[in-house]
Protein backbone atom coordinates (compact mmCIF):
# COMPACT_ATOMS: atom_id res chain seq x y z
CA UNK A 1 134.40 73.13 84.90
CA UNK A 2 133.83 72.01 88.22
CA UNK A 3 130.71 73.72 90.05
CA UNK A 4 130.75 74.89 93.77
CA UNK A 5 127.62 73.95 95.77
CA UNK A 6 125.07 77.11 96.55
CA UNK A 7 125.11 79.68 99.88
CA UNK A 8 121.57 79.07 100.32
CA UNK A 9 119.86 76.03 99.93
CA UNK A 10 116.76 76.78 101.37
CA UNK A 11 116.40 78.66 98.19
CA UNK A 12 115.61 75.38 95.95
CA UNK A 13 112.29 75.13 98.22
CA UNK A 14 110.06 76.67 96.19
CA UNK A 15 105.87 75.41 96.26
CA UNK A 16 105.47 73.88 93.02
CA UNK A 17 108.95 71.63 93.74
CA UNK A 18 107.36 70.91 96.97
CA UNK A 19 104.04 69.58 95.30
CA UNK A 20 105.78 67.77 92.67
CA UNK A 21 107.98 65.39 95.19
CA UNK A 22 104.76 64.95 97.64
CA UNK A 23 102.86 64.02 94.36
CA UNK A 24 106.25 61.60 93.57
CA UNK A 25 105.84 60.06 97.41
CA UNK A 26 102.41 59.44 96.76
CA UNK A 27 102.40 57.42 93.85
CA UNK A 28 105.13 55.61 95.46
CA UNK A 29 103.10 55.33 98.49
CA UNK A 30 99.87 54.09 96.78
CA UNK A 31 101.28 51.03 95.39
CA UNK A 32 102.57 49.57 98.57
CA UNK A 33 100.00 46.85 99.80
CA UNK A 34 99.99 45.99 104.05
CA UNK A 35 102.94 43.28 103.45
CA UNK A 36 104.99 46.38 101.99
CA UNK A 37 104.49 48.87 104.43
CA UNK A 38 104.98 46.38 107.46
CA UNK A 39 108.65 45.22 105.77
CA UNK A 40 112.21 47.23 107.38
CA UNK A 41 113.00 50.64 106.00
CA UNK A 42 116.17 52.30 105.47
CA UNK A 43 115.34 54.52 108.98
CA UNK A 44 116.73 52.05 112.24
CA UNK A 45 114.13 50.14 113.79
CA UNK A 46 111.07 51.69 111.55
CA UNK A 47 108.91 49.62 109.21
CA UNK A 48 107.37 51.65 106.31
CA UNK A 49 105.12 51.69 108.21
CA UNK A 50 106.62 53.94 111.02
CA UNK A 51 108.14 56.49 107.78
CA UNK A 52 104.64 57.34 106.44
CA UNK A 53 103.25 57.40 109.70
CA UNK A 54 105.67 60.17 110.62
CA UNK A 55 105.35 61.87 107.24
CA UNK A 56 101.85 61.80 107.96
CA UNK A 57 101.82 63.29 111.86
CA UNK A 58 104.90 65.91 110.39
CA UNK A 59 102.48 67.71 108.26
CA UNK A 60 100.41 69.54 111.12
CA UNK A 61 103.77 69.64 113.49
CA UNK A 62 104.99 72.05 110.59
CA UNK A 63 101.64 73.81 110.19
CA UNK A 64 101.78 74.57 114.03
CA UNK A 65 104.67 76.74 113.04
CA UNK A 66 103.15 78.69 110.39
CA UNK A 67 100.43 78.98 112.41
CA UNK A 68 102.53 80.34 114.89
CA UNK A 69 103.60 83.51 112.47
CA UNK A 70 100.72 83.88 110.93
CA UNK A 71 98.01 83.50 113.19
CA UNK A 72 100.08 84.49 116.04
CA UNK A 73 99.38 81.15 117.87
CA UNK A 74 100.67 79.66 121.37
CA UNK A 75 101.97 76.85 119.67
CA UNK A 76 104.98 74.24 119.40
CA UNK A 77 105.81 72.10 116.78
CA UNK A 78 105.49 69.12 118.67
CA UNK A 79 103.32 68.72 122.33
CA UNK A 80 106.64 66.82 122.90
CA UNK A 81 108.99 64.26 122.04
CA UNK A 82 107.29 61.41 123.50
CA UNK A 83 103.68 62.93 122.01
CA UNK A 84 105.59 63.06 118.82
CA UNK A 85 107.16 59.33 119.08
CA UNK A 86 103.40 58.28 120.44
CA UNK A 87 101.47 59.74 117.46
CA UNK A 88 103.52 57.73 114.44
CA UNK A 89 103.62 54.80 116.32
CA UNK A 90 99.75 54.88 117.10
CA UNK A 91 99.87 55.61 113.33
CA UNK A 92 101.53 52.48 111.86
CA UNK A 93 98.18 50.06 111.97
CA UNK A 94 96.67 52.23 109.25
CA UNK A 95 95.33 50.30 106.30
CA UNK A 96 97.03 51.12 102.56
CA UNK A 97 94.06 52.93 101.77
CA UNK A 98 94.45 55.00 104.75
CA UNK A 99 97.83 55.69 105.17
CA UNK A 100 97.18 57.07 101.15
CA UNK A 101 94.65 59.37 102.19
CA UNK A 102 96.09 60.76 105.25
CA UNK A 103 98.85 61.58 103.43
CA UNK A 104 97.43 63.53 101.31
CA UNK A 105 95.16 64.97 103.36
CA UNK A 106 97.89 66.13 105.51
CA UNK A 107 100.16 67.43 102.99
CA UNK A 108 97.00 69.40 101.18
CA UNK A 109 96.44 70.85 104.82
CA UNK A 110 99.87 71.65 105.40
CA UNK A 111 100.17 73.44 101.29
CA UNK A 112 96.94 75.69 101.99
CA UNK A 113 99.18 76.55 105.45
CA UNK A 114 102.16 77.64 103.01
CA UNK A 115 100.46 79.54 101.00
CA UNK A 116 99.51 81.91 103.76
CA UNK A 117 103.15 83.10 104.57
CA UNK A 118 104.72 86.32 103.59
CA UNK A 119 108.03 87.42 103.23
CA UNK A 120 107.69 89.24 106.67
CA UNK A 121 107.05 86.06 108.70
CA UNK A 122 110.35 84.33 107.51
CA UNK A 123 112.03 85.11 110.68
CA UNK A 124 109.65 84.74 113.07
CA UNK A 125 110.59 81.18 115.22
CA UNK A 126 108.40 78.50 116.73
CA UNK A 127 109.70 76.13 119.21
CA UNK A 128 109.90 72.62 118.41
CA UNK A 129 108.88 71.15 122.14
CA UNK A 130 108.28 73.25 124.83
CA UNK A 131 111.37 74.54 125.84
CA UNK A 132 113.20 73.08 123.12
CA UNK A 133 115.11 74.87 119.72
CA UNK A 134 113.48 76.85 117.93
CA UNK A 135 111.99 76.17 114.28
CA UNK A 136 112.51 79.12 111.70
CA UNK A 137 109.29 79.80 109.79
CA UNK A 138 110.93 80.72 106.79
CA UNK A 139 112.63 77.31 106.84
CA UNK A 140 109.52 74.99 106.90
CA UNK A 141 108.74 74.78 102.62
CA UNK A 142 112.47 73.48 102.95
CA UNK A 143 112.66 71.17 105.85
CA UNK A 144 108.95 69.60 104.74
CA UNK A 145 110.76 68.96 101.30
CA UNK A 146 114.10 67.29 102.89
CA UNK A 147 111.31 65.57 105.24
CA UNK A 148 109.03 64.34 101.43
CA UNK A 149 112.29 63.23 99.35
CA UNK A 150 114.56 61.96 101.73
CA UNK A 151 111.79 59.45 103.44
CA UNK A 152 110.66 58.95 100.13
CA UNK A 153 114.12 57.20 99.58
CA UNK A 154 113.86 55.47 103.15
CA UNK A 155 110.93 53.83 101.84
CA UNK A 156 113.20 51.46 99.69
CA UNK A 157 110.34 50.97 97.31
CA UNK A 158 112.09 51.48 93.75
CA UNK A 159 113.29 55.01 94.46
CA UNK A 160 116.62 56.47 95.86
CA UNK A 161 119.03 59.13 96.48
CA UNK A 162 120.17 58.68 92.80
CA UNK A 163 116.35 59.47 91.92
CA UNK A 164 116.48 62.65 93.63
CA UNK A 165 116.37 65.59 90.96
CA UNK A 166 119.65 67.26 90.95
CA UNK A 167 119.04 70.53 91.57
CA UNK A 168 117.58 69.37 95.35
CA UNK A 169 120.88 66.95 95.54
CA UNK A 170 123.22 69.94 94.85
CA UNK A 171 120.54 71.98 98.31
CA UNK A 172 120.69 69.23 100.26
CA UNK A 173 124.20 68.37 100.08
CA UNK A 174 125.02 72.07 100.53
CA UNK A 175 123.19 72.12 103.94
CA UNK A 176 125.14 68.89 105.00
CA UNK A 177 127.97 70.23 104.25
CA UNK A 178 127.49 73.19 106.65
CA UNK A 179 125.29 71.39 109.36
CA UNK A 180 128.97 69.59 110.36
CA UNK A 181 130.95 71.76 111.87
CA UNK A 182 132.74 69.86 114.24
CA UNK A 183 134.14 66.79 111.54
CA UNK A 184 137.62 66.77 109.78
CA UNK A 185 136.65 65.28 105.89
CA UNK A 186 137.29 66.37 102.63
CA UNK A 187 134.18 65.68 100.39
CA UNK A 188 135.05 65.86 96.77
CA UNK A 189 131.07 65.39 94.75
CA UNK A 190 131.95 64.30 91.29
CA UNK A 191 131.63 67.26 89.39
CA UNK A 192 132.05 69.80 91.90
CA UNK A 193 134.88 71.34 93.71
CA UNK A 194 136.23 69.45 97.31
CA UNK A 195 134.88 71.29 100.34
CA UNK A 196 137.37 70.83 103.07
CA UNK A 197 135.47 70.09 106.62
CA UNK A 198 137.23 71.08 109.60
CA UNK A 199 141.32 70.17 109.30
CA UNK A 200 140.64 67.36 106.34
CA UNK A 201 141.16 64.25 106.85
CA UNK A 202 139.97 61.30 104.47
CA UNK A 203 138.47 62.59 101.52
CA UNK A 204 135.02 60.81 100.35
CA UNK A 205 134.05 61.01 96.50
CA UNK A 206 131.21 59.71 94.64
CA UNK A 207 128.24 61.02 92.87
CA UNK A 208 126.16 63.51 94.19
CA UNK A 209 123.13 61.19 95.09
CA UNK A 210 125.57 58.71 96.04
CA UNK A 211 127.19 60.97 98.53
CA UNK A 212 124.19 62.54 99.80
CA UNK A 213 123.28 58.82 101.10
CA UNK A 214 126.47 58.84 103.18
CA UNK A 215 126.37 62.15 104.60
CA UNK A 216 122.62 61.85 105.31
CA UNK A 217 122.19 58.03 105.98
CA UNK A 218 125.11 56.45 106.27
CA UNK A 219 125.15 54.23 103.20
CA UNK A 220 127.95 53.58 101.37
CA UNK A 221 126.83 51.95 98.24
CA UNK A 222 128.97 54.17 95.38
CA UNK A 223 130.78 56.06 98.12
CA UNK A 224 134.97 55.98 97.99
CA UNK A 225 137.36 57.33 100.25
CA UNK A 226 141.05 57.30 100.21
CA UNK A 227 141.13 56.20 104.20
CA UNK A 228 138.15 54.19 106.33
CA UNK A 229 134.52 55.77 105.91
CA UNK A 230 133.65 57.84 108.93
CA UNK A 231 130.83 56.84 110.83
CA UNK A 232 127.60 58.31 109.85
CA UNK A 233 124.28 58.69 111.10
CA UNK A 234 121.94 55.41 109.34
CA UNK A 235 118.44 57.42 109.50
């Protein structure tokens, strides 16, 4: 029987999932030596270099927010965009050994952060930039998680979207499929019933990991479709 995809996929962002992916990342990242990290990812125009470095400087950008609810703090996620851009490039000359233990330490940081929200700050909101959209608190266990496991596969270093566990495949292709409001598709997951986007159009099948790569990075590797693939953002 085919399965339809969940209301609320924020739900699958519990803690201990959320340790055990970061814990996934870094044994992943621990093995790769300075020629590694300095090769292309799957994110346009970063090394792997540029993806940890990011990982590294999201940690605290998220922790602003909690800190936000919480503490009641003046903050922003970010200073800015070009503060943000400006810290994970300053980031990339790390050595392995570094770039390890600032990851760590900044996802520990960011955990003991968690831990300190109740259900009553959930819909409190932080601005990303000054004057920019805001950041629901109750969202960040979530968006850190997309942030771990989907840069985890960007890293192209033996793990993938068909690596991802499939209970945070079936979340993360539920919020695609509502974060596109404005595009005419029919997206029929192996397994699970076709959601029709907008008016239809082509329909795009595959498995769920497979099709989770198109609709989040563009890649097409085990992805069919009855018509020409849409264009899709490549990270």
């Amino acid at each position: 029987m085919a399965r339809t995809f969940p209301e609320h996929p924020s739900a699958a962002a519990d803690l201990a999932t959320l340790d055990r992916e970061t814990a996934r990342l870094l044994e992943t990242v621990g093995r790769l030596s300075a020629a590694d990290l300095s090769e292309p990812s799957q994110c346009a125009g970063w090394s792997r270099a540029h993806v940890v470095s990011h990982l590294i400087a999201n940690a605290p950008a998220l922790a602003n927010v909690v800190r936000s609810a919480v503490d009641g703090a003046d903050v922003t996620m970010y200073a800015s965009n070009e503060a943000r851009d400006a810290d994970i490039e300053s980031g990339t000359s790390r050595t392995p050994a570094q770039f390890h233990a600032d990851l760590q330490e900044a996802a520990g940081s960011l955990r003991a952060e968690l831990d300190r929200l109740r259900p009553e700050h959930a819909s409190a909101v932080c601005p990303r930039t000054p004057g920019g959209f805001n950041v629901r608190v109750g969202n960040v266990p979530y968006l850190r998680l997309r942030e771990v496991t989907f840069h985890h596969a960007d890293l192209l270093a033996g793990y993938g979207f068909d690596d991802i566990p499939a209970d945070l495949v079936e979340a993360f292709l539920a919020d695609e499929l509502t974060s596109n409001p404005d595009v005419d598709l029919v997206v029929a997951v192996d397994g699970y019933d076709p959601v029709v986007l907008g008016s239809g159009g082509v329909t795009i099948s595959g498995s769920p990991g497979a099709v989770l790569g198109w609709m989040g990075r563009g890649l097409t590797e085990g992805v069919r479709g009855d018509g020409p693939l849409p264009a899709r953002n490549e990270g």
